[in-house]
Protein backbone atom coordinates (compact mmCIF):
# COMPACT_ATOMS: atom_id res chain seq x y z
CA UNK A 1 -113.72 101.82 -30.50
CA UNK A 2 -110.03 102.75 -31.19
CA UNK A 3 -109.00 105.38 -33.87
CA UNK A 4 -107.89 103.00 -36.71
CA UNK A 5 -111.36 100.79 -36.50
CA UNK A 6 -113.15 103.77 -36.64
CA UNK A 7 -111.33 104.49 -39.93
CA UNK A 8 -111.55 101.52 -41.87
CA UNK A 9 -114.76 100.94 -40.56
CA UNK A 10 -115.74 104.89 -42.30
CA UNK A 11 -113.41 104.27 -45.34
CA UNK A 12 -115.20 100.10 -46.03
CA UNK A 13 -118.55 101.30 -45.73
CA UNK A 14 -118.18 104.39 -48.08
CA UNK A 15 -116.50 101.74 -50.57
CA UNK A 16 -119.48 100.19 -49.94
CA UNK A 17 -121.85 102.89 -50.32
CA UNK A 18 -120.33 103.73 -53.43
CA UNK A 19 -119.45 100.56 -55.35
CA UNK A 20 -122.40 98.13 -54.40
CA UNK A 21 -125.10 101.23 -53.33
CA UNK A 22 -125.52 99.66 -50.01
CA UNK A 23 -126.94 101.29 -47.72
CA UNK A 24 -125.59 102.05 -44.26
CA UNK A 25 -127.57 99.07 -42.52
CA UNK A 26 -126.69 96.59 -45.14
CA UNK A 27 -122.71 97.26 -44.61
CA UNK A 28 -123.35 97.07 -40.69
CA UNK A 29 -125.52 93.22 -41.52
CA UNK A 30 -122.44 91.71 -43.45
CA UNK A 31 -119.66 90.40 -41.90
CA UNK A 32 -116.22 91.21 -42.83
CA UNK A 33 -116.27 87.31 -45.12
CA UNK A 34 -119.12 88.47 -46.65
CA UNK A 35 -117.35 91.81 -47.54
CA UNK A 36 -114.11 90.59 -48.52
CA UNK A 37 -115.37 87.90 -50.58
CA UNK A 38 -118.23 90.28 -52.46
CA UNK A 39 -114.84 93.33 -52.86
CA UNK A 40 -112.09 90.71 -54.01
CA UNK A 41 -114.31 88.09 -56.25
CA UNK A 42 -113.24 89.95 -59.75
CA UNK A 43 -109.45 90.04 -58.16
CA UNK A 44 -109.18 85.97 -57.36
CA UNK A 45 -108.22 83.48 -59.64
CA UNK A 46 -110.52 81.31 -58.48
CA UNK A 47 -111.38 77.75 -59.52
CA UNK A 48 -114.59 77.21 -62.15
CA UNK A 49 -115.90 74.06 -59.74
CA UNK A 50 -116.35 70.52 -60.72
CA UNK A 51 -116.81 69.84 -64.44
CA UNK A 52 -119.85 68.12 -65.65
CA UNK A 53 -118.21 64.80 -65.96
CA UNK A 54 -117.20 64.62 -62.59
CA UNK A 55 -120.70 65.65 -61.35
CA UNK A 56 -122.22 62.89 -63.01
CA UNK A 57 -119.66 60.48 -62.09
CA UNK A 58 -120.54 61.66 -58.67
CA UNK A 59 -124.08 61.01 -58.78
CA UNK A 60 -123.50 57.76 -60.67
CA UNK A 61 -121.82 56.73 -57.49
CA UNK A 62 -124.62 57.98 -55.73
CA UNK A 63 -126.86 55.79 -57.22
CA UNK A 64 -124.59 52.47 -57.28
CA UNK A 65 -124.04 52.61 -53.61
CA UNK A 66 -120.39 53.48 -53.69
């Protein structure tokens, strides 16, 4: 284990600890996606999903065989 994995690793699950109270075995179960995406949700812009009208055109489709 080199120096500077040991120190994120020590600094990402304290922020982990501390901001989600996980415990030591939880941080060490999620992988680095899971961590990143769970830390940086509030910080993304990210897009609402499909809006109702396409949904239904969608499953109109569905339905029609198209």
């Amino acid at each position: 284990m080199s120096e500077s994995f040991a120190a994120g690793a020590r600094r990402l699950a304290g922020i982990a600890g501390r901001l989600l109270n996980w415990p030591p075995d939880w941080f060490w179960d999620a992988t680095p996606a899971e961590l990143a995406a769970i830390l940086c949700a509030e910080d993304q812009d990210t897009d609402s999903g499909m809006s109702r009208q396409t949904l239904e055109q969608m499953m109109e489709n569905e339905r029609d065989g198209r």
